[in-house]
Each structure stands twice: as structure tokens, then as C-alpha cells.
C-alpha atoms as a PDB file:
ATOM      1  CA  UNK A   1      44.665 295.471  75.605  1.00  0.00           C
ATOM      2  CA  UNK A   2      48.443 296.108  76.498  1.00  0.00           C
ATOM      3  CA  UNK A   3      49.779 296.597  79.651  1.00  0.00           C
ATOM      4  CA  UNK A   4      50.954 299.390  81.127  1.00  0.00           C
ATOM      5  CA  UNK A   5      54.581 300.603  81.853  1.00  0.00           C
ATOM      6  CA  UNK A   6      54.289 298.666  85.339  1.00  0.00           C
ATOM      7  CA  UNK A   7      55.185 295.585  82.869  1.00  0.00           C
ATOM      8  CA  UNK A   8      58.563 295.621  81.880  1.00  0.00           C
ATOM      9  CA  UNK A   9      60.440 292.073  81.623  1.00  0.00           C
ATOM     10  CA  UNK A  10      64.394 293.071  81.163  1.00  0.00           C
ATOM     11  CA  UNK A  11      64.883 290.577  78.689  1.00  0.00           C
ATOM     12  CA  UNK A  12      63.368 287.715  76.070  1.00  0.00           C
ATOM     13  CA  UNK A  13      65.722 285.350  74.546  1.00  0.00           C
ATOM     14  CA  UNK A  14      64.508 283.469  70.980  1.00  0.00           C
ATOM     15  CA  UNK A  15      60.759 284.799  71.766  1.00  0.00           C
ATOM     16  CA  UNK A  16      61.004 281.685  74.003  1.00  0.00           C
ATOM     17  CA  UNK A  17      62.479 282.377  77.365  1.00  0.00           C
ATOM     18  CA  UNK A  18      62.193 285.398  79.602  1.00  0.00           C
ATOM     19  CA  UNK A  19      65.102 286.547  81.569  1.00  0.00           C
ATOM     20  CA  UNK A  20      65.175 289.084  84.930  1.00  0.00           C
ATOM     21  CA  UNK A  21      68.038 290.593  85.415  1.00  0.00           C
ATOM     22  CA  UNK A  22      68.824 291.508  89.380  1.00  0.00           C
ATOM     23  CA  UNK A  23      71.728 292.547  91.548  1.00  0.00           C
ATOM     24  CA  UNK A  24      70.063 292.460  95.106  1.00  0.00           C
ATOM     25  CA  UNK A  25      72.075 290.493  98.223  1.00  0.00           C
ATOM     26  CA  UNK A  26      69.011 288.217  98.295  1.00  0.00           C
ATOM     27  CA  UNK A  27      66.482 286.544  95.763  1.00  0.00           C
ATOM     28  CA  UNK A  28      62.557 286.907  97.798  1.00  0.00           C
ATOM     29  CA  UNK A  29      59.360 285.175  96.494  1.00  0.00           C
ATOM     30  CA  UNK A  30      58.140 288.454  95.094  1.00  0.00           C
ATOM     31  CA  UNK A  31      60.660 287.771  92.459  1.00  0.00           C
ATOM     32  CA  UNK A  32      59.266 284.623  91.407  1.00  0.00           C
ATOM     33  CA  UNK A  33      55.624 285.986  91.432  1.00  0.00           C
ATOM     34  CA  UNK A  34      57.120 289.220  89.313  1.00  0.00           C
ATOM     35  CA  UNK A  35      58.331 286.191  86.534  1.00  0.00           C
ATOM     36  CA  UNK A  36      55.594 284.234  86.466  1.00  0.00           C
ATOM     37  CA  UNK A  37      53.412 287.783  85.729  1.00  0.00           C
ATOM     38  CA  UNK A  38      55.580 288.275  82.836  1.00  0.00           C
ATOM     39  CA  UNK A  39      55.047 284.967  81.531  1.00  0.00           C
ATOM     40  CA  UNK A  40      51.488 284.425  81.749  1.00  0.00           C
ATOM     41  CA  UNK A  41      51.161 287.828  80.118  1.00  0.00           C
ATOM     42  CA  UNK A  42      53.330 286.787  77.260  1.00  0.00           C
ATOM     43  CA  UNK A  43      51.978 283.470  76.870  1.00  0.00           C
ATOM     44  CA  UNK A  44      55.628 281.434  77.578  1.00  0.00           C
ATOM     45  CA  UNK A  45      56.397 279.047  79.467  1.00  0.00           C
ATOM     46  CA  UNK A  46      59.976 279.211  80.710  1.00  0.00           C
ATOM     47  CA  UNK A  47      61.558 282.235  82.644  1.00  0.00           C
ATOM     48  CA  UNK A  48      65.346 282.550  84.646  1.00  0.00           C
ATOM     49  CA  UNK A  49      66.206 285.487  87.217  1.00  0.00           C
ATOM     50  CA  UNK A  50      69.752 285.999  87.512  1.00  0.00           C
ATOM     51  CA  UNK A  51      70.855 287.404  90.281  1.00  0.00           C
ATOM     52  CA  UNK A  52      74.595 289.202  89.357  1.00  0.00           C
ATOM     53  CA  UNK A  53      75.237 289.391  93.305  1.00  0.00           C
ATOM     54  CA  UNK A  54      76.689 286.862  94.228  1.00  0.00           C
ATOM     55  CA  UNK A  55      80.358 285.101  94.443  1.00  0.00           C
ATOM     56  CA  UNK A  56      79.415 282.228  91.637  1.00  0.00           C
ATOM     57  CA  UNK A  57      76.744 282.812  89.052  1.00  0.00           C
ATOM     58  CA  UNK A  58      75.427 279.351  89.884  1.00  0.00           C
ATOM     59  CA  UNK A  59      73.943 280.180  92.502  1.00  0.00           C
ATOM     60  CA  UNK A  60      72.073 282.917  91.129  1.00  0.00           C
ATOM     61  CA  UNK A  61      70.032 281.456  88.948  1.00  0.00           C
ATOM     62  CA  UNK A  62      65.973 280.821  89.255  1.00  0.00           C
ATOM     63  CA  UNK A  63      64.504 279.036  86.858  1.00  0.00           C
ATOM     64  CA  UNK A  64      60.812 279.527  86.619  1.00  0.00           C
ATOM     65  CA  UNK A  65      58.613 277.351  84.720  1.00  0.00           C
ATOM     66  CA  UNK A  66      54.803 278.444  84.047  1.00  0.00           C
ATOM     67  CA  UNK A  67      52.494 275.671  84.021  1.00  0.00           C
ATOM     68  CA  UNK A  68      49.136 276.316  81.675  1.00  0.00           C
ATOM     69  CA  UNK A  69      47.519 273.151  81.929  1.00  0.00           C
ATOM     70  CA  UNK A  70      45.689 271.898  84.882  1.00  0.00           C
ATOM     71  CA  UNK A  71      47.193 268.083  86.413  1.00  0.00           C
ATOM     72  CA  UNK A  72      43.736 266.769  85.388  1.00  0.00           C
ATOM     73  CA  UNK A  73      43.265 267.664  81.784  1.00  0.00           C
ATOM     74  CA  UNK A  74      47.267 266.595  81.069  1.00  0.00           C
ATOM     75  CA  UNK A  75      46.262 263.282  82.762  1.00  0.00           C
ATOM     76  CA  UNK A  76      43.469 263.017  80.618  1.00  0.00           C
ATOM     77  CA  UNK A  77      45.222 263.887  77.428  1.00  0.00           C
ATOM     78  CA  UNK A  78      47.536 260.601  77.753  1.00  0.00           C
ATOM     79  CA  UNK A  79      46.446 257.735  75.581  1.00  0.00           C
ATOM     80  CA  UNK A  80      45.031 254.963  77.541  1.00  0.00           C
ATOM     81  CA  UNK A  81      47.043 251.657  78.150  1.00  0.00           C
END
């Protein structure tokens, strides 16, 4: 099934990383929850919003990393000591 039109990330980099573009005096929560739709619909792992409103870049940036794997099967996967 695809998704609708309501799904639009602005931008995927190397099929690897998806990027939200923004220009908005403040970054909310709702953006971070927006990013980690997009990524668990693509399957990736690794997102960035950049927000172009602001005096330095730097501090613009989000990055937002989408964790698949519960804590208790990675702990599980290590080899035992």
C-alpha cells in the first residue's frame, strides 16, 4: 500500500538519510514526530530538519535517529563474555 499525498518528506540524500527542510522562528516536537513518520515509513534510520531561520545554521539542525530494535533483543544479540 502507498501512502497518500499527506506523506511528503522534502528530501532523501544517498537513499540513506531523510532531510526536512523548514524556515519557521521555532523548531516544536511535532517536527520531530513528522521525521520519525517519514522514516519508519521508509524503513531508514537517520533523518535531519534544518531549520533555514535562524542567524547560524548550527543551530538549526535536528538530527533524528529511528530506533527499530527493542533495548532487549539488541542486548540479547551481543555475544556472551
Amino acid at each position: 500500500m502507498k501512502p497518500d499525498g499527506a506523506y511528503r518528506m522534502d528530501l532523501a540524500v544517498e537513499d540513506s538519510v531523510i532531510v526536512e527542510l523548514k524556515a519557521i522562528e521555532k523548531l516544536a516536537p511535532i517536527h520531530k514526530v513528522q521525521l520519525l513518520s517519514y522514516l519508519r515509513l521508509s524503513g531508514k534510520t537517520l533523518g535531519l530538519i534544518l531549520n533555514f531561520n535562524v542567524v547560524h545554521l548550527r543551530e538549526g539542525i535536528w538530527r533524528v535517529v529511528n530506533q527499530f530494535e527493542p533495548a532487549s533483543s539488541a542486548s540479547s544479540a551481543s555475544p556472551a563474555v
